[in-house]
C-alpha atoms as a PDB file:
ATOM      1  CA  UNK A   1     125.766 154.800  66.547  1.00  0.00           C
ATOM      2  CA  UNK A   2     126.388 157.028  69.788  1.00  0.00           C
ATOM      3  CA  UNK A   3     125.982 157.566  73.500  1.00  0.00           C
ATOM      4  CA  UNK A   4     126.822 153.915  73.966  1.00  0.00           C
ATOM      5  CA  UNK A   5     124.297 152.538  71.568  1.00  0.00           C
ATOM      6  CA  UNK A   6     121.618 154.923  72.821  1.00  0.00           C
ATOM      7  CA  UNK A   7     121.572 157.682  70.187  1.00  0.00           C
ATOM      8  CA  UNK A   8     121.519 156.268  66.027  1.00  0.00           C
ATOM      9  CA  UNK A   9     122.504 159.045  63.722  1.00  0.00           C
ATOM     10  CA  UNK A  10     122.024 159.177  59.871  1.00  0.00           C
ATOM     11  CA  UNK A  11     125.540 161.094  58.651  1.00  0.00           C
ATOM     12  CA  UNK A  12     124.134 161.496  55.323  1.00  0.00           C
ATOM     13  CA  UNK A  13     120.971 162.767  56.076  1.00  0.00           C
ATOM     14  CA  UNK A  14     122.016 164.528  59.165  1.00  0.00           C
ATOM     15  CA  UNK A  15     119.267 163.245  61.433  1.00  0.00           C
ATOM     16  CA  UNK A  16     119.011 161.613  64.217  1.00  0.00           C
ATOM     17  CA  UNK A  17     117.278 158.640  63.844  1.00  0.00           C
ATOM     18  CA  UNK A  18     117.031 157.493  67.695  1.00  0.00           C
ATOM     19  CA  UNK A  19     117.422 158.723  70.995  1.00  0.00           C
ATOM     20  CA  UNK A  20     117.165 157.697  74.604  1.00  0.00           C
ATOM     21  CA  UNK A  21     117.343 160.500  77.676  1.00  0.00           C
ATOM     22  CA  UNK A  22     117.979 159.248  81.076  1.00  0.00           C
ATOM     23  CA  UNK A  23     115.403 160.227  84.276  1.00  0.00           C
ATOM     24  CA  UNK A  24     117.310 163.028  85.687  1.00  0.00           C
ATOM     25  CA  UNK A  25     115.963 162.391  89.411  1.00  0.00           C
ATOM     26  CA  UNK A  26     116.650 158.632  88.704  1.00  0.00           C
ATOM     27  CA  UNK A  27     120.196 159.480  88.030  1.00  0.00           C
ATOM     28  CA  UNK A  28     120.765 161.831  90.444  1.00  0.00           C
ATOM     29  CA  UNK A  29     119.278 158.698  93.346  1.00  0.00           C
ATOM     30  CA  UNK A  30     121.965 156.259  91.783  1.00  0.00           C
ATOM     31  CA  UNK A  31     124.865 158.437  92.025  1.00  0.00           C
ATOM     32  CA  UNK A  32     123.811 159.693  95.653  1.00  0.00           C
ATOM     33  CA  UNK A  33     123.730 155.942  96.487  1.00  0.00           C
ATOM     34  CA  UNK A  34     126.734 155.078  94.681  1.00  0.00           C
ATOM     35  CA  UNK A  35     128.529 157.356  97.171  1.00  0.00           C
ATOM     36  CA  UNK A  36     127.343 156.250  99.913  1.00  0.00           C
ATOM     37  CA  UNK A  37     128.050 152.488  98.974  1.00  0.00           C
ATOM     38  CA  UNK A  38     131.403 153.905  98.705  1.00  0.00           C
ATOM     39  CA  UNK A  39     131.376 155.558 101.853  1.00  0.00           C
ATOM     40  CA  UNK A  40     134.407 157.639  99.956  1.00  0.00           C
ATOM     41  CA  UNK A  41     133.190 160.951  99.829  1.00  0.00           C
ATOM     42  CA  UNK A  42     131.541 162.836  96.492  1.00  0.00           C
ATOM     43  CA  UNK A  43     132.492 161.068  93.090  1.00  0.00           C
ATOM     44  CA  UNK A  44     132.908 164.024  90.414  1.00  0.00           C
ATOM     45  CA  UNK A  45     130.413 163.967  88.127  1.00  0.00           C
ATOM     46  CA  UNK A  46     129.825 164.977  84.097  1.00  0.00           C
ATOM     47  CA  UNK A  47     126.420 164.825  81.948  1.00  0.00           C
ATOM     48  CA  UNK A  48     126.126 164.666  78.356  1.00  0.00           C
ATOM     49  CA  UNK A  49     122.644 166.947  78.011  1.00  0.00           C
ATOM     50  CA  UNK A  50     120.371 165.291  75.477  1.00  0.00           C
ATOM     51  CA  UNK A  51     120.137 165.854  71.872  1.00  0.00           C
ATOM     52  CA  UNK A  52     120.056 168.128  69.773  1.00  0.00           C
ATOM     53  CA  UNK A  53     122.492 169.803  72.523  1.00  0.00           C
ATOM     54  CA  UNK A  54     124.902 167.529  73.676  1.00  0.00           C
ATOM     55  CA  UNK A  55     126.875 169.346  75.414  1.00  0.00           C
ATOM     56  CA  UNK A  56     129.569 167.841  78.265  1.00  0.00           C
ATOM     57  CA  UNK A  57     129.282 169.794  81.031  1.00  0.00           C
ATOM     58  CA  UNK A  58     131.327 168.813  84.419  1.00  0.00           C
ATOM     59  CA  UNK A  59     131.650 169.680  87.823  1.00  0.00           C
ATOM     60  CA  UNK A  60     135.058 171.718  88.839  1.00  0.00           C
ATOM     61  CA  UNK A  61     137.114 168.660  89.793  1.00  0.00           C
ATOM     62  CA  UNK A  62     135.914 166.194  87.264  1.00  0.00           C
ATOM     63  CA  UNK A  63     139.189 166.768  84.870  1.00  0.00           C
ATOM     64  CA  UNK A  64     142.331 168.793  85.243  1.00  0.00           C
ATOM     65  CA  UNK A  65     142.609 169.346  81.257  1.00  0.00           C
ATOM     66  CA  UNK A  66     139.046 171.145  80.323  1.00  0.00           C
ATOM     67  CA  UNK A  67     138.282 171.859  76.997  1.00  0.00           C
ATOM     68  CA  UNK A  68     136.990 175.143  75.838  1.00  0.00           C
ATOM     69  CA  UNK A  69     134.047 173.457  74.571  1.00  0.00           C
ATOM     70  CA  UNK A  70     133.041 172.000  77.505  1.00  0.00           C
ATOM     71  CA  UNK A  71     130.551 173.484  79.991  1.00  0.00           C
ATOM     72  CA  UNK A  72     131.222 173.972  83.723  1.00  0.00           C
ATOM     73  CA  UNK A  73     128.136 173.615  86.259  1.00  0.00           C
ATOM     74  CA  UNK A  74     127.902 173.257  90.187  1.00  0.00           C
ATOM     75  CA  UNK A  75     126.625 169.695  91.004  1.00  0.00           C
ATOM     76  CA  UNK A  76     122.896 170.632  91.133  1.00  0.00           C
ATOM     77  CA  UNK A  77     123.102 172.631  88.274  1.00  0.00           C
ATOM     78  CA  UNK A  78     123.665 169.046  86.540  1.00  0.00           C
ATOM     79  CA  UNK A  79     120.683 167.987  86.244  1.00  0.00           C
ATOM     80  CA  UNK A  80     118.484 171.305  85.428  1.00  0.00           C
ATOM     81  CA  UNK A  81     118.285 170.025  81.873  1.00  0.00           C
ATOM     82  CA  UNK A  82     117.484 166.744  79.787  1.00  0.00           C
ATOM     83  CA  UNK A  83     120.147 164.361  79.763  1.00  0.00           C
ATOM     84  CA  UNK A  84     121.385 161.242  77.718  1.00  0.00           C
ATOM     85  CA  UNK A  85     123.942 160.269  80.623  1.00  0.00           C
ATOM     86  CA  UNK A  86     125.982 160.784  83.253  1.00  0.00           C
ATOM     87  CA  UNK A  87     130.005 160.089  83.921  1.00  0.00           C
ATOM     88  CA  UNK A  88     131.295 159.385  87.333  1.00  0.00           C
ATOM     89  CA  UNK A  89     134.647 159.345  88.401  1.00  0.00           C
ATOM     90  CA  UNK A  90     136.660 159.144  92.036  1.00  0.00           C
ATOM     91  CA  UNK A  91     140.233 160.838  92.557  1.00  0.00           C
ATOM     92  CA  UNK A  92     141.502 157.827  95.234  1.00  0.00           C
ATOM     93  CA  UNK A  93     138.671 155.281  94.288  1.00  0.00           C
ATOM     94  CA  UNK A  94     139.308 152.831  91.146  1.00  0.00           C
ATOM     95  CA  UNK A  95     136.935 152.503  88.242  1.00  0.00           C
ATOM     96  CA  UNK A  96     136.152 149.282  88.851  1.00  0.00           C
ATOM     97  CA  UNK A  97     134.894 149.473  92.510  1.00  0.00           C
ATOM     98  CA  UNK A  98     132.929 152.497  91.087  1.00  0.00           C
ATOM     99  CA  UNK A  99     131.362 150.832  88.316  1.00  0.00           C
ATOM    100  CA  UNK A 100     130.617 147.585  90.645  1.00  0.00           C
ATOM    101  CA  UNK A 101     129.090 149.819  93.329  1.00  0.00           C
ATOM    102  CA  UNK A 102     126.834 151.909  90.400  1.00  0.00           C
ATOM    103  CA  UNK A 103     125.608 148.866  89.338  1.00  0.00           C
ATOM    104  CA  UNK A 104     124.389 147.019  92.636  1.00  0.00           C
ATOM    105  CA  UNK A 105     122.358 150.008  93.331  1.00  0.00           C
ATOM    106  CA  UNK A 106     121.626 150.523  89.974  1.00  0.00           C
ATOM    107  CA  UNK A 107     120.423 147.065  89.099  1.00  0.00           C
ATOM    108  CA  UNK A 108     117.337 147.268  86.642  1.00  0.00           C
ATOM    109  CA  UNK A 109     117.305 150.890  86.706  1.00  0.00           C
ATOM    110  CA  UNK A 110     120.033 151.894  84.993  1.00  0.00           C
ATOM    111  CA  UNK A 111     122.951 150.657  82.802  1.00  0.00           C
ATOM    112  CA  UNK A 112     126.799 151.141  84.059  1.00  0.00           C
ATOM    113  CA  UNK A 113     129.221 150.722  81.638  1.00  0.00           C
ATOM    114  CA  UNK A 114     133.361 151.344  81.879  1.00  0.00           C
ATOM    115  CA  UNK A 115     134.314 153.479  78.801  1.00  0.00           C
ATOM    116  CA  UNK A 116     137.760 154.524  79.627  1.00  0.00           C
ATOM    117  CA  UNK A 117     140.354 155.398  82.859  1.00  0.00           C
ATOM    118  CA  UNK A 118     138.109 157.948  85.163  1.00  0.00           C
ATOM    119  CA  UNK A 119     134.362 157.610  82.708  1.00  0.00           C
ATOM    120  CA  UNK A 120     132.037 155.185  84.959  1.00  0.00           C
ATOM    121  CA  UNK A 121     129.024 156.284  82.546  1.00  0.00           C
ATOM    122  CA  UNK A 122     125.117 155.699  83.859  1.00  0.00           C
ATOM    123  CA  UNK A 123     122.996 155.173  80.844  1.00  0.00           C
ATOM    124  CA  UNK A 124     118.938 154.554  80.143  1.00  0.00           C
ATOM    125  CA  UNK A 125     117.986 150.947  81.168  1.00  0.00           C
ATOM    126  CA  UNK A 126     118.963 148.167  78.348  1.00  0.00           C
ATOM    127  CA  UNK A 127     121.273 150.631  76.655  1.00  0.00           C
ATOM    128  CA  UNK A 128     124.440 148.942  75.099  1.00  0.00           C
ATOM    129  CA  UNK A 129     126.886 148.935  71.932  1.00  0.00           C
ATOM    130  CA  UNK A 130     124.916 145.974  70.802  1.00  0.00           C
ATOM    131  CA  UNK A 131     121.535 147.778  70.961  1.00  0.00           C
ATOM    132  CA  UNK A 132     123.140 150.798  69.057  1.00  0.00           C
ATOM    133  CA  UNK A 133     124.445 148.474  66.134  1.00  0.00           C
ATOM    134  CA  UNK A 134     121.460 145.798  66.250  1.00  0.00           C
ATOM    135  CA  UNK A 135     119.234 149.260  65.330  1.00  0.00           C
ATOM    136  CA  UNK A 136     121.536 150.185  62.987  1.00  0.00           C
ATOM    137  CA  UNK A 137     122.210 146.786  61.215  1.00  0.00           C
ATOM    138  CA  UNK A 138     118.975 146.290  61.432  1.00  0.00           C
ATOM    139  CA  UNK A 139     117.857 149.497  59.199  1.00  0.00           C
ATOM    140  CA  UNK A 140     120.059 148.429  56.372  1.00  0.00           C
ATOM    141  CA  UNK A 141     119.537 145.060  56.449  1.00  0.00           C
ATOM    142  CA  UNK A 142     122.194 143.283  57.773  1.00  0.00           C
ATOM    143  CA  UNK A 143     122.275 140.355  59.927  1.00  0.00           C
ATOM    144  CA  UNK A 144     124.897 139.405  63.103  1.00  0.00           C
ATOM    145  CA  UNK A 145     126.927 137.031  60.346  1.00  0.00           C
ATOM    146  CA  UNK A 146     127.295 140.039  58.437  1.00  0.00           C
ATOM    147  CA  UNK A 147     128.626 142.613  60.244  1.00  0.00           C
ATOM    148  CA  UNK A 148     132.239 143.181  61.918  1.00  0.00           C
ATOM    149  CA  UNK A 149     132.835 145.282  65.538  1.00  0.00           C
ATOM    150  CA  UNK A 150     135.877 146.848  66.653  1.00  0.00           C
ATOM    151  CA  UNK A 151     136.507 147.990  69.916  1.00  0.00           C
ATOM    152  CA  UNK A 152     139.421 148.266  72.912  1.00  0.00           C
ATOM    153  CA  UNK A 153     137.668 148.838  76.059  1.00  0.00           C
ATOM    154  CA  UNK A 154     134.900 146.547  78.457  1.00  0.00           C
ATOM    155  CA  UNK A 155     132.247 149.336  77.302  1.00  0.00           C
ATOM    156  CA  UNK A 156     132.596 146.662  73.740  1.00  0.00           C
ATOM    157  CA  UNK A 157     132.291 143.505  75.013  1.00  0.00           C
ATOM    158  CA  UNK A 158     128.046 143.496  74.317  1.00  0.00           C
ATOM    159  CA  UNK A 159     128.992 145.305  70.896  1.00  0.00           C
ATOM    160  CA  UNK A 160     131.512 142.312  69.785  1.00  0.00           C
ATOM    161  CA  UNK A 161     129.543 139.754  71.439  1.00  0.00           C
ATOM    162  CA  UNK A 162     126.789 140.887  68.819  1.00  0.00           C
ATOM    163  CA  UNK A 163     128.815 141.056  65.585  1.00  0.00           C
ATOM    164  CA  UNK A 164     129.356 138.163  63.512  1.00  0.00           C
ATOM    165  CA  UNK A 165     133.443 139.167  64.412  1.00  0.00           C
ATOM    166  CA  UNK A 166     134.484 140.659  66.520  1.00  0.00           C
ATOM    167  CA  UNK A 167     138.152 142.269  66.650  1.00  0.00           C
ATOM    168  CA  UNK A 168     140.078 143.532  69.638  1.00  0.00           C
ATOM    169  CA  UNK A 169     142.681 145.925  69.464  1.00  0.00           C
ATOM    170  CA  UNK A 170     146.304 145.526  70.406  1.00  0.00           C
ATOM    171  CA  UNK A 171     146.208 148.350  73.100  1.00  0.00           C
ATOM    172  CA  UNK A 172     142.638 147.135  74.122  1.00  0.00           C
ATOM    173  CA  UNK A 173     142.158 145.967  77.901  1.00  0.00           C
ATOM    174  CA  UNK A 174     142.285 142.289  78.396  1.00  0.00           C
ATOM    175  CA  UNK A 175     138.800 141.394  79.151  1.00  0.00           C
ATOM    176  CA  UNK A 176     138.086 142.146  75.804  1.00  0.00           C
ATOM    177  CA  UNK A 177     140.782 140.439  74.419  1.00  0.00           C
ATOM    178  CA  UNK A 178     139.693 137.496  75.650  1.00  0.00           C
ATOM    179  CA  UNK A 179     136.229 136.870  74.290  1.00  0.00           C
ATOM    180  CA  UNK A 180     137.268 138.884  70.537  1.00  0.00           C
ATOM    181  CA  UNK A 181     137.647 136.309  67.488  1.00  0.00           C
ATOM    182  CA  UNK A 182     140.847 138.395  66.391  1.00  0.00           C
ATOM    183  CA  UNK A 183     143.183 140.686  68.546  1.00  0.00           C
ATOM    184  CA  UNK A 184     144.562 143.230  65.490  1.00  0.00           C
ATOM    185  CA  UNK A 185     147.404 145.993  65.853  1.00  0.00           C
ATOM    186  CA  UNK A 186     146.806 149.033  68.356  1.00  0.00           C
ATOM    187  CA  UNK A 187     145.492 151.737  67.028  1.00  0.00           C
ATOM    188  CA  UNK A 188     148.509 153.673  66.812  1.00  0.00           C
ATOM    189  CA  UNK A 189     149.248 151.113  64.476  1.00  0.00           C
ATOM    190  CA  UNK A 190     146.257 151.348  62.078  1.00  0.00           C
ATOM    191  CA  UNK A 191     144.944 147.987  63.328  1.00  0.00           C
ATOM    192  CA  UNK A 192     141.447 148.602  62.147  1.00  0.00           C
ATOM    193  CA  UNK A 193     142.689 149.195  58.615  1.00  0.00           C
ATOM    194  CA  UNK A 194     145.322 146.381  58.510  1.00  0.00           C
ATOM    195  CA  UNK A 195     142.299 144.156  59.515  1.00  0.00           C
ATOM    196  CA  UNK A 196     139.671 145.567  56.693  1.00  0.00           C
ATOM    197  CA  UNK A 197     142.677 145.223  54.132  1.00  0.00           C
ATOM    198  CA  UNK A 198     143.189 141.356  54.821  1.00  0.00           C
ATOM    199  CA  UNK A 199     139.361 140.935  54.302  1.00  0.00           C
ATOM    200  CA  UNK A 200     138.548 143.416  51.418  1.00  0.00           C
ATOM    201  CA  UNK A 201     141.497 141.363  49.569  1.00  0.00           C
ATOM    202  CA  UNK A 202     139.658 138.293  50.030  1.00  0.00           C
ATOM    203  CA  UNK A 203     136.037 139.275  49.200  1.00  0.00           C
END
């Protein structure tokens, strides 16, 4: 599971399974409006083009560390292909106020979601974690009590809501500490293995 729930990949067969694309004009409206709700100036802006593609390609001032892998595009040139999502970020604005302005004018249209510092994403309406591993659970069988989520950032919170247990990490932010059944080691600390350990030994 991908793209915040929105893409399902088979690893072992090396297909994708599922995949939502976002309405390019659509996204381009709520991120025009997002701006202006801000009344801050341009956000910087990434998409992730849609599948089998998926390449990141950003605007000039959307990182300072690019990656040779990434792809570099003025702002229009964003959305002259299909896309699965786009990232917005702000260089004096916080994530927060970003994400809460995205999704007043994005309400029903879109989803906003708060992956990490400077990645407000825009996704396809009624995309979430918990979509992405309902599909997936779903496909092999498995029910809510069955299954186990780990995650560290608000992005999560629909993904552990939906798992039968749902564990937090140590470094994870604090909303999502709050509503997880367990809070395990950071991950610099292997928490997700020190938690499958305890409950492999006890199966």
């Amino acid at each position: 599971m991908c793209g915040q729930g929105a893409q399902l990949y088979d690893a072992s067969a090396d297909r994708l399974l599922v995949s939502a694309s976002l309405d390019r004009e659509l996204a381009r409206s709520v991120v025009e409006r997002t701006e202006e709700a801000l009344g801050a100036g341009p956000l910087e802006l990434a998409v992730v083009t849609a599948a089998p593609e998926n390449r990141f390609v950003v605007t000039a001032r959307f990182t300072d560390r690019m990656r040779p892998e990434w792809g570099l595009a003025e702002r229009e040139e964003l959305w002259a292909a299909p896309i699965e999502k786009v990232l917005m970020r702000h260089r004096t604005v916080a994530d927060g106020l970003v994400a809460a302005a995205a999704e007043r004018v994005g309400a029903g249209v879109v989803a906003v979601t708060h992956s990490e510092k400077g990645m407000v994403e825009v996704l396809p309406a009624g995309t979430d974690k918990s979509v992405g591993l309902q599909l997936a659970a779903d496909r092999m069988g498995f029910t809510p009590a069955e299954t186990i989520a780990f995650g560290d950032m608000p992005n999560d919170i629909p993904l552990l809501g939906w798992a039968g247990y749902g564990v937090a990490m140590g470094n994870a932010h604090p909303d999502l500490k709050a509503m997880a059944d367990e809070v395990a080691p950071a991950n610099e600390d292997d928490g997700v293995a020190v938690v499958l350990e305890r409950l492999f030994a006890h199966s």
